[in-house]
Protein backbone atom coordinates (compact mmCIF):
# COMPACT_ATOMS: atom_id res chain seq x y z
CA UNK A 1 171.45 213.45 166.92
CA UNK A 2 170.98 212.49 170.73
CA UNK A 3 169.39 214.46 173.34
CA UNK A 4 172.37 215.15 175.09
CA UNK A 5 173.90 216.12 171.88
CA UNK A 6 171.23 218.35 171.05
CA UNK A 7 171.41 219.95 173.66
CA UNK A 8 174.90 220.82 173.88
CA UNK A 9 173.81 222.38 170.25
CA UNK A 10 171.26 224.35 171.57
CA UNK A 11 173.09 225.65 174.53
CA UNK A 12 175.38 226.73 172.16
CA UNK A 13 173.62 228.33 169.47
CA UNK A 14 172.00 230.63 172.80
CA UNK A 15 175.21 231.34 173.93
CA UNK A 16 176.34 232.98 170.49
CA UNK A 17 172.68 234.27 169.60
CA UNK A 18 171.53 235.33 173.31
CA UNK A 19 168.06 233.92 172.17
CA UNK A 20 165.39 235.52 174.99
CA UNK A 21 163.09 231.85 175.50
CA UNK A 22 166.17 229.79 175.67
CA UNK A 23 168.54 229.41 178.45
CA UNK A 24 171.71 230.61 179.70
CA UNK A 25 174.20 228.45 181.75
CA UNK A 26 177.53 229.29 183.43
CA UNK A 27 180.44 227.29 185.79
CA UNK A 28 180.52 226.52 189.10
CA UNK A 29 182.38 225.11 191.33
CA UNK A 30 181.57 223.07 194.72
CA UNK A 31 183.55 223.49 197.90
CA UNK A 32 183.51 220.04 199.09
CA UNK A 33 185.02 220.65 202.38
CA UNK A 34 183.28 223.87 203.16
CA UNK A 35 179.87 223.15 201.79
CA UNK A 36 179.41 225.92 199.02
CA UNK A 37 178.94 226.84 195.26
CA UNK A 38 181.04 229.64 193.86
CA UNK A 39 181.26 231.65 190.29
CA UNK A 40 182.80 234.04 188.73
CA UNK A 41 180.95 237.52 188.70
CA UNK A 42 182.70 240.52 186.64
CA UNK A 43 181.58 244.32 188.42
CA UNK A 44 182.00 247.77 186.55
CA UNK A 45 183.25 248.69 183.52
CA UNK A 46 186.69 247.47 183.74
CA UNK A 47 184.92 243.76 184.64
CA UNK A 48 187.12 243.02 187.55
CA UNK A 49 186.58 239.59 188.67
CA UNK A 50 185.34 238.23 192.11
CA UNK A 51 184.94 234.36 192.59
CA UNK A 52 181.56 235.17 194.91
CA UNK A 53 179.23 232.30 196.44
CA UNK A 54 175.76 231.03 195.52
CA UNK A 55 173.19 231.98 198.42
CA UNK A 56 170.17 231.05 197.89
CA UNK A 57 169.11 232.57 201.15
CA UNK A 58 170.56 235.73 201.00
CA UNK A 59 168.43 238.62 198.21
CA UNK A 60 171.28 241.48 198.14
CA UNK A 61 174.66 240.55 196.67
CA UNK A 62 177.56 242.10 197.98
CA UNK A 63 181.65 242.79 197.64
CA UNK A 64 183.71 243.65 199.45
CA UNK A 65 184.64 247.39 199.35
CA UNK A 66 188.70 249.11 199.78
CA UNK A 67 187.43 249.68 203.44
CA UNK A 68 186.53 246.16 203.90
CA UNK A 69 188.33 244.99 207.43
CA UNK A 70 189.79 241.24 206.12
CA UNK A 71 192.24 240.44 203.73
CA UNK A 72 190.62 239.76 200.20
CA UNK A 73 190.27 240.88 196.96
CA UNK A 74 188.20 244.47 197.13
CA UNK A 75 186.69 246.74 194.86
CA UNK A 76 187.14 250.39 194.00
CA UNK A 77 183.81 251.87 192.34
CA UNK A 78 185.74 254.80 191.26
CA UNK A 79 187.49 252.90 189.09
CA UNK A 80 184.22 252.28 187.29
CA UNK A 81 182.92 255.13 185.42
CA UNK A 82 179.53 253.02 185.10
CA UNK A 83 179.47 252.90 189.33
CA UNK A 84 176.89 254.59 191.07
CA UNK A 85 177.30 254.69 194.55
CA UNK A 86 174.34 256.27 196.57
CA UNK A 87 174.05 257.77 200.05
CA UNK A 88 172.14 254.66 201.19
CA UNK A 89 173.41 252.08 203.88
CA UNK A 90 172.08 248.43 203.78
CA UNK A 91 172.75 245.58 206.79
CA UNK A 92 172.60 242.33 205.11
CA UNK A 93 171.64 239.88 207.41
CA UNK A 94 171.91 235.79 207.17
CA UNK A 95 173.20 232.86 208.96
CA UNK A 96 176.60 233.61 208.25
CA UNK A 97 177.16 236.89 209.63
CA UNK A 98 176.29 240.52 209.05
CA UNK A 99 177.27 242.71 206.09
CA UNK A 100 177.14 246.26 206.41
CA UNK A 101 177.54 248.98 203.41
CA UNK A 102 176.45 251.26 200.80
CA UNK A 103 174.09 250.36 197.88
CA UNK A 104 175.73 250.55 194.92
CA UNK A 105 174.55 250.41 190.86
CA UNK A 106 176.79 248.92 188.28
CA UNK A 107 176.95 246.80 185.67
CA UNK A 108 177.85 243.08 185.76
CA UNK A 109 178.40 240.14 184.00
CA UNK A 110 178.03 236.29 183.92
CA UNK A 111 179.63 234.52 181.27
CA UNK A 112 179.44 236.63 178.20
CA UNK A 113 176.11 238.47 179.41
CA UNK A 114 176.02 241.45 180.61
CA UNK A 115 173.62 243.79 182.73
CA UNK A 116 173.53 247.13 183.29
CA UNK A 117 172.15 249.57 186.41
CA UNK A 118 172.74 246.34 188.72
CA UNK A 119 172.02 246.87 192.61
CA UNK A 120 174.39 245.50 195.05
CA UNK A 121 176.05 246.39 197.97
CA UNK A 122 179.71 247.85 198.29
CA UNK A 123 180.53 246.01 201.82
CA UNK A 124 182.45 248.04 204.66
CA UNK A 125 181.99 246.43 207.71
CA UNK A 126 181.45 242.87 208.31
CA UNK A 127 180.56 241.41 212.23
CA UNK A 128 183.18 238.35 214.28
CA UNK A 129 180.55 235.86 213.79
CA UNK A 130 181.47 236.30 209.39
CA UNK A 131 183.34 232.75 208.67
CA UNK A 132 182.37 232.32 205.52
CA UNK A 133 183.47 232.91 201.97
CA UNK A 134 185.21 236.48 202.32
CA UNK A 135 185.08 237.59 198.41
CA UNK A 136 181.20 237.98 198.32
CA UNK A 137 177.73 236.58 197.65
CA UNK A 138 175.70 236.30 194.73
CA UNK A 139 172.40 236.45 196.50
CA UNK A 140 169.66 234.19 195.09
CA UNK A 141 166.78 234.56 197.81
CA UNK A 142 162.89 234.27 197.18
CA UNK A 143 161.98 237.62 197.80
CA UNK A 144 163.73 240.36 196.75
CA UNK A 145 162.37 242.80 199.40
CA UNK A 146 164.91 245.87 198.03
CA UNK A 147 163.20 245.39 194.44
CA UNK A 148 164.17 243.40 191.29
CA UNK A 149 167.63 245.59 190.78
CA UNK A 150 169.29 243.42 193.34
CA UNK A 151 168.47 239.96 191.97
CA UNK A 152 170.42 239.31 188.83
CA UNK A 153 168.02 236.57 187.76
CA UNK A 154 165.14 238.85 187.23
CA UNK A 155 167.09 241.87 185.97
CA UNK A 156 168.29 239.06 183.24
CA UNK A 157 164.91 238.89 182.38
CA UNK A 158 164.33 242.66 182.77
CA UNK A 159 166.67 243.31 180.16
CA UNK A 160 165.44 240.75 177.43
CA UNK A 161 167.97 238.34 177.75
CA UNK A 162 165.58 235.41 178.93
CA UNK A 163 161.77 234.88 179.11
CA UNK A 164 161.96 233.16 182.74
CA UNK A 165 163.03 233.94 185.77
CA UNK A 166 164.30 230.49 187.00
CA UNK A 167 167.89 228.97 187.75
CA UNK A 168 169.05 225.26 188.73
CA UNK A 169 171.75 224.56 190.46
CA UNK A 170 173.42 221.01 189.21
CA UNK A 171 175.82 218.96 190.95
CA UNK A 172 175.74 216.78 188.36
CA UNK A 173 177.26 218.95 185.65
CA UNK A 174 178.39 221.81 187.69
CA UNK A 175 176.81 224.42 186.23
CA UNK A 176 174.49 226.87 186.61
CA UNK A 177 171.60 227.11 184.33
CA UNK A 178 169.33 230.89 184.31
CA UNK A 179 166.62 231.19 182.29
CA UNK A 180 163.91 228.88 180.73
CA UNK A 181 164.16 225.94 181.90
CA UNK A 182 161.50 223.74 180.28
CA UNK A 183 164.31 221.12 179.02
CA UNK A 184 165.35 220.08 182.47
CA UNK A 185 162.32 217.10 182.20
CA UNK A 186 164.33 216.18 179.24
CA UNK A 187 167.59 216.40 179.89
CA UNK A 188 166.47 214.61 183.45
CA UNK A 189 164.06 212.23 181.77
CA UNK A 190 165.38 208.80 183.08
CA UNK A 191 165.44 210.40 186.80
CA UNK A 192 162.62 210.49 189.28
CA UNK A 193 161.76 214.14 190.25
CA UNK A 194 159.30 216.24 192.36
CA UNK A 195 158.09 219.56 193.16
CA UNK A 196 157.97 221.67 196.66
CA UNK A 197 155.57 224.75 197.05
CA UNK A 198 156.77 227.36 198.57
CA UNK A 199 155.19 228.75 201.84
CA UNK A 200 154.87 232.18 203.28
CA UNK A 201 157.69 233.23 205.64
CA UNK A 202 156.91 236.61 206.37
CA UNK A 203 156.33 236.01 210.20
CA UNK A 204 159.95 234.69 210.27
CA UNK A 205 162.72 236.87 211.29
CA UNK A 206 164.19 239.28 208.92
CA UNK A 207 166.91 236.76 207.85
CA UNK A 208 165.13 234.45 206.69
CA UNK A 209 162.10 236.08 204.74
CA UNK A 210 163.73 236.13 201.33
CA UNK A 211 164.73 232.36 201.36
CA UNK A 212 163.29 228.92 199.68
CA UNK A 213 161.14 227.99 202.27
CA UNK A 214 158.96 224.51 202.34
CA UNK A 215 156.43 222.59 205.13
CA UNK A 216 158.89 219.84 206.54
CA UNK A 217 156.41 217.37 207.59
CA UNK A 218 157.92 214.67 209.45
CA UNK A 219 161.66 212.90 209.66
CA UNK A 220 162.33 209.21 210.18
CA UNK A 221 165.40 206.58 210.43
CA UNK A 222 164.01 202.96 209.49
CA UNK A 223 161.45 201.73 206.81
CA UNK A 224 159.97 198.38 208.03
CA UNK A 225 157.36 196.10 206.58
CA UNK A 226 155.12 193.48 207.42
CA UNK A 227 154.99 189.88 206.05
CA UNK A 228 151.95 187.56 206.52
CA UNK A 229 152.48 183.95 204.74
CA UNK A 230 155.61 185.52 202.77
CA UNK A 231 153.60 188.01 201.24
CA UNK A 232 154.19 191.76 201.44
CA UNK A 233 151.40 193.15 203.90
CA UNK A 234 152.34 196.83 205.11
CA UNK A 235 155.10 198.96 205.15
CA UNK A 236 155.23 201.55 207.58
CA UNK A 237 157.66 204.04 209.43
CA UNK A 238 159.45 202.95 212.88
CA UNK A 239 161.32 205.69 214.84
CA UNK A 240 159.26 208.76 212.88
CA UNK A 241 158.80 212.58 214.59
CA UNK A 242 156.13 214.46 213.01
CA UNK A 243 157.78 218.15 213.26
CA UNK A 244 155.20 220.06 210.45
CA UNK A 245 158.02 222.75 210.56
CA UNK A 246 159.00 225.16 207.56
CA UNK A 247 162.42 224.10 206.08
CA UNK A 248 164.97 226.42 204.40
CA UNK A 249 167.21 225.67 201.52
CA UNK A 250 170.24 227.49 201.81
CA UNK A 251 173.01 226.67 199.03
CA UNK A 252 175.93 228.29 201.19
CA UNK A 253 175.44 226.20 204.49
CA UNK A 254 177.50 223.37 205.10
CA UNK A 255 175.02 221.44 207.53
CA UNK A 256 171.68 220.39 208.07
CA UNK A 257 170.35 222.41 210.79
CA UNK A 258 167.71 220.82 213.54
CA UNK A 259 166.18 222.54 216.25
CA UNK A 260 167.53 221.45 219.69
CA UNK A 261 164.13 220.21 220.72
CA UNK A 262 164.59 217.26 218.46
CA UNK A 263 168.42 216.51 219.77
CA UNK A 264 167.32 213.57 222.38
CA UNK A 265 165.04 211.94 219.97
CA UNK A 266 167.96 212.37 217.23
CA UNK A 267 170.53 210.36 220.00
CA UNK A 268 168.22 208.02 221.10
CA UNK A 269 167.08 206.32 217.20
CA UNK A 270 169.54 207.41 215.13
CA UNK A 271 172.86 208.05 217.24
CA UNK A 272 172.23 205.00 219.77
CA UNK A 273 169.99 202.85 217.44
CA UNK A 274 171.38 202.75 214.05
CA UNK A 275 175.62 203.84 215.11
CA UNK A 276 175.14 202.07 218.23
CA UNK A 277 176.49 204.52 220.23
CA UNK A 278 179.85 204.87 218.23
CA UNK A 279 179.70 208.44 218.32
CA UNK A 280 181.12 211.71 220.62
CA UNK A 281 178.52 214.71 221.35
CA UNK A 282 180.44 218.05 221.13
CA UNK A 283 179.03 221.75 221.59
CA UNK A 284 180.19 224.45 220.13
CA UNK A 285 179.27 228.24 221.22
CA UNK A 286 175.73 228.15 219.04
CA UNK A 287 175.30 224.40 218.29
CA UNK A 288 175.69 220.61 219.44
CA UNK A 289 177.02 218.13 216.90
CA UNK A 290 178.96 214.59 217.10
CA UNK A 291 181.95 212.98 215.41
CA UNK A 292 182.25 209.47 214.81
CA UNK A 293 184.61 207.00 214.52
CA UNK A 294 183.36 203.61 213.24
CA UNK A 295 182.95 203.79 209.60
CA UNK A 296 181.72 199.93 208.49
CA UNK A 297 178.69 201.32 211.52
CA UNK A 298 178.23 204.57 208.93
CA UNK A 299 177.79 202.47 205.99
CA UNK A 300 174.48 201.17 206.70
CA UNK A 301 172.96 204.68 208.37
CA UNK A 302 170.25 206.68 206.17
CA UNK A 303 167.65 209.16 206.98
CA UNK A 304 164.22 209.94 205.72
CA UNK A 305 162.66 213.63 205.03
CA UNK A 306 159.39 213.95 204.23
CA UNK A 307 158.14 217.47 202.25
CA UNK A 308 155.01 217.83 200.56
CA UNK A 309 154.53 213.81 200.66
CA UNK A 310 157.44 213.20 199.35
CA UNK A 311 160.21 210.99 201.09
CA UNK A 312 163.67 212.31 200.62
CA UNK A 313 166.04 209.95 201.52
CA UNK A 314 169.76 210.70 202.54
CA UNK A 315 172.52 208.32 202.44
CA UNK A 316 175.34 207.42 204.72
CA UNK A 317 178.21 209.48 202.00
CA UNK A 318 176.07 212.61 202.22
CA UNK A 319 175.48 212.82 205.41
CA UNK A 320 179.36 212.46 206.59
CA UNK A 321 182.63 214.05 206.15
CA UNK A 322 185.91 212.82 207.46
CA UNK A 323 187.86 214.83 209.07
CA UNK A 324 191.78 216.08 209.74
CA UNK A 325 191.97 213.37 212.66
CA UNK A 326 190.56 210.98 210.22
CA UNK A 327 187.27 210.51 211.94
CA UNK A 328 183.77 211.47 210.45
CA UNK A 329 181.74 214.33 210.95
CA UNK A 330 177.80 213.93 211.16
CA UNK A 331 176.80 216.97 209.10
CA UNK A 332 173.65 217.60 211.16
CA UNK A 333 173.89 220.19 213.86
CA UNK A 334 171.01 220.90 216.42
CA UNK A 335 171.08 224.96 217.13
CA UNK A 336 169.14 226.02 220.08
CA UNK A 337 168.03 229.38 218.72
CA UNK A 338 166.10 227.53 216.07
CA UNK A 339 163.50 225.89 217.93
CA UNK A 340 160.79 226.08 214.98
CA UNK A 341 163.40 225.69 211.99
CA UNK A 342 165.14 223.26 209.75
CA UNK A 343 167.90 224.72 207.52
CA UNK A 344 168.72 222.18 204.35
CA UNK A 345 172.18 222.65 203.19
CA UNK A 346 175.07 221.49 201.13
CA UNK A 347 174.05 217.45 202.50
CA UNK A 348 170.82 217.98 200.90
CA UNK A 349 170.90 219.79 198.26
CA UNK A 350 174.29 218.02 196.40
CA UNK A 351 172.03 215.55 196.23
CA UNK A 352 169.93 216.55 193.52
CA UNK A 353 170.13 218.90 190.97
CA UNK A 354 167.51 221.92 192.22
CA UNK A 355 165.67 223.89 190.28
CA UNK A 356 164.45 227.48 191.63
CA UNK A 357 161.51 228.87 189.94
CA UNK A 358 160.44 232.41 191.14
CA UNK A 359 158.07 232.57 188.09
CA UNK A 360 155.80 229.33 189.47
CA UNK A 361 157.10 229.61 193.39
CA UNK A 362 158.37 226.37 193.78
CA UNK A 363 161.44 224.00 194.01
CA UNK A 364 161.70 221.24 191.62
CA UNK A 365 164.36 218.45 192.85
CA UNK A 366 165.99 215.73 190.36
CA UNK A 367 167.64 212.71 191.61
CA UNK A 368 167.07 209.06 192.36
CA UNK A 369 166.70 209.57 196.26
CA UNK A 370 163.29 210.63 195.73
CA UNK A 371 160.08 208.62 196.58
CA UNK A 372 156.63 208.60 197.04
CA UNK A 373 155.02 206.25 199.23
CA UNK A 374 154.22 203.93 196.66
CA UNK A 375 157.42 203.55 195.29
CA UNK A 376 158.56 203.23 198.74
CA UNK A 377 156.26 200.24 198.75
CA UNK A 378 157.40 198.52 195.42
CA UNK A 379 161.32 199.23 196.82
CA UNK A 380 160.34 197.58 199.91
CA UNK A 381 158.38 194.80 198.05
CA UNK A 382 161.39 193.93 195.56
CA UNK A 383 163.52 193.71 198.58
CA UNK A 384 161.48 191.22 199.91
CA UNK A 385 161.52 189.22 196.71
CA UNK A 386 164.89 189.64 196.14
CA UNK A 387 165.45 188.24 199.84
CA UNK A 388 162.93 185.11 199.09
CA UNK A 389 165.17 184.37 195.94
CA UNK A 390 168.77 184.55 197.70
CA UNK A 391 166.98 182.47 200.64
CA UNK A 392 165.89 179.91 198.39
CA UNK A 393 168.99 179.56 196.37
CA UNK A 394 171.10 179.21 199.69
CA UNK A 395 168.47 176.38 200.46
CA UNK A 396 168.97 174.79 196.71
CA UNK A 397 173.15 175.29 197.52
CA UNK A 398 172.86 173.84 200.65
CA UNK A 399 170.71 170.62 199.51
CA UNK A 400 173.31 170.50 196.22
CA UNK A 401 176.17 170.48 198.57
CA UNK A 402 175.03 167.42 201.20
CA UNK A 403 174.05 165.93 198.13
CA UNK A 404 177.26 165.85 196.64
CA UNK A 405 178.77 164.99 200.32
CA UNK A 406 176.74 161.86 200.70
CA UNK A 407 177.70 160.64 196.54
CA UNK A 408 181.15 161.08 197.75
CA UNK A 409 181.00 159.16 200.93
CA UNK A 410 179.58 156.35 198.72
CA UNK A 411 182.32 156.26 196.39
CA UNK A 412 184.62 156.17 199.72
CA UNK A 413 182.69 153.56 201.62
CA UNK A 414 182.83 151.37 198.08
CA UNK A 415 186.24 151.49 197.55
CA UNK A 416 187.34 150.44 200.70
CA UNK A 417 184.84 147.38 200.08
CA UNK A 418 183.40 147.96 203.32
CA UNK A 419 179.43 147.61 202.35
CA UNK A 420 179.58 145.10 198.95
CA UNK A 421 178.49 141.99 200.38
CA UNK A 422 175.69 144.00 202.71
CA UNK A 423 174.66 146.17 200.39
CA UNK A 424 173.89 144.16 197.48
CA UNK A 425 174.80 147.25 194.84
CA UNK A 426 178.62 147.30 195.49
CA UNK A 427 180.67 144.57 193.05
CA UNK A 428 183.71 143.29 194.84
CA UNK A 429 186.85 144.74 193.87
């Protein structure tokens, strides 16, 4: 039996048996165009359905409630005679609005499980800046700071249904995985992969306290190296900012968020030096961005992030979208009110598959975009070698070819019996 097939067979076996140290793992889908994860999540009794997103930044999930002001699906707790609703009002707070309600207790499932006594909030009122996904959140933050009730992950483990709190989020099977997780090395074992400590964010504002949160040390555009005598000497960084900022990972954001500070040197290397200038800067109410219209230029761009000395390296198709016009949005905005945060969204993260650990506080990231600076060298190195080969093959072609030229004018200059005599190795015809 292979891995992969054994696996299947275990995740099955769990999902009839509900062993507590396996795993559980559910559906999701990925909002290409928007920049989100969403999954079904059944509330009360009568397990009405609401297709909620993954926020991962967020630590209170929410629905909406029957006096919720937009048009969507809502909920009636009275229809549940598990419901609890308390006297107890709860803002939720994060980048994509504000959520106002009452905290609620109910039960809930994912997939075929099922928990009881869950805390959530029963949404009433919801602020202009609210874009987003209108059906809900499934809130996935760090830190709980309203206790354990409110993050399904840990009442999963509460109630005996797995042995660790942890969940991934893969793009590359679109799933969701809760529980433990000790097989992703396995299942990932031909992939390069790395970890991210979380930091302390409690001197952040309220909305962002209960988020993934990592040091950000520095962001660059170009990789170049250094040949003395043909041989590999150096490689080293051109067109680097050293920002030692804390970066957030936020599953329902569609961008990568810079501060404004960094907006100049942004236009300047990457912008001006690697689209040459092929681009249009627009501002919006909260944020400056830029559209861009020469795609064979957006082939070649990439960009370099390092965390925890680790270089994460984005390509040209994840860092781009077209649009309606049929031009392509840079997914990097620069946001003024940020000036000491980066915010990591769907760009990054779709990258890899992510997994979330609140049991070891840390991010582990799986994908082939990931290097240290020693495999950075040994890319860079190969590429040289690779170059040395196709030069010296066009130099073998090249001498093969004006050989061949010079055999053929030969032949000519023999046949017309212009050098036999004066040659003395031509026969006369």
């Amino acid at each position: 039996m292979s891995k992969i097939s054994y696996l299947i067979f275990q995740v099955l076996i769990l999902q009839i048996l509900c062993v507590e140290d396996g795993f559980i793992y559910l559906d999701i889908k990925y909002n290409a165009e928007e920049g989100y994860f969403t999954i079904p999540v059944y509330y009360g009794e009568n397990d009405k359905i609401f297709e909620v997103q993954v926020d991962t930044t967020t630590s209170v999930s929410w629905i909406p409630s029957e006096k919720f002001p937009l048009d969507v699906k809502k909920y009636d707790i009275s229809d549940s005679s598990s419901g609890v609703i308390t006297k107890s009002n709860l803002e939720i707070e994060d980048e994509d609005g504000t959520v106002f309600g009452k905290v609620c207790y109910d039960s809930v499932k994912l997939g075929r499980f099922k928990i009881n006594n869950f805390g959530f909030v029963l949404a009433d009122e919801v602020d202009n800046k609210f874009k987003d996904y209108p059906q809900g959140k499934l809130g996935l933050g760090f830190r709980p700071e309203n206790g354990d009730k409110f993050n399904i992950v840990k009442s999963f483990k509460k109630q005996g249904i797995i042995s660790r709190a942890e969940f991934m989020i893969s793009r590359h099977y679109n799933n969701l995985f809760i529980g433990n997780l000790t097989f992703v090395n396995l299942l990932f074992k031909k992939i390069k992969n790395s970890e991210c400590k979380l930091i302390e964010t409690n001197n952040l504002e309220f909305e962002y306290r209960n988020t993934w949160a990592c040091l950000l040390s520095s962001f660059f555009f170009n990789i170049n190296y250094e040949l003395i005598n043909g041989i590999l000497n150096n490689v080293y960084y051109n067109d680097k900012m050293d920002v030692n900022s804390i970066v957030i990972f936020d599953s329902a954001f569609k961008y990568i968020s810079f501060p404004k500070t960094y907006l100049n040197f942004f236009i300047d290397y990457f912008i001006v030096g690697q689209l040459e200038n092929s681009c249009k800067q627009i501002k919006d109410e909260d944020s400056e961005y830029f559209i861009c219209s020469d795609i064979t230029l957006i082939q070649k761009t990439k960009i370099h992030f390092l965390i925890n000395d680790v270089v994460y390296t984005l390509f040209d198709n994840n860092l781009f979208i077209k649009n309606k016009d049929n031009e392509y949005e840079l997914l990097i905005r620069f946001y003024k009110e940020k000036d000491n945060i980066f915010t990591f969204g769907a760009p990054f993260l779709k990258t890899f598959s992510v997994l979330y650990s609140y049991e070891d506080s840390k991010i582990s990231f799986y994908g082939n975009n990931i290097n240290t600076y020693d495999d950075i060298y040994n890319i860079v190195e190969e590429q040289v070698n690779d170059e040395a080969i196709k030069a010296f093959k066009l130099i073998a072609y090249i001498l093969i070819v004006f050989i061949c030229l010079a055999l053929l004018v030969w032949i000519f200059l023999c046949i017309s019996n212009c050098c036999f005599e004066k040659c003395g190795i031509c026969w006369k015809i």
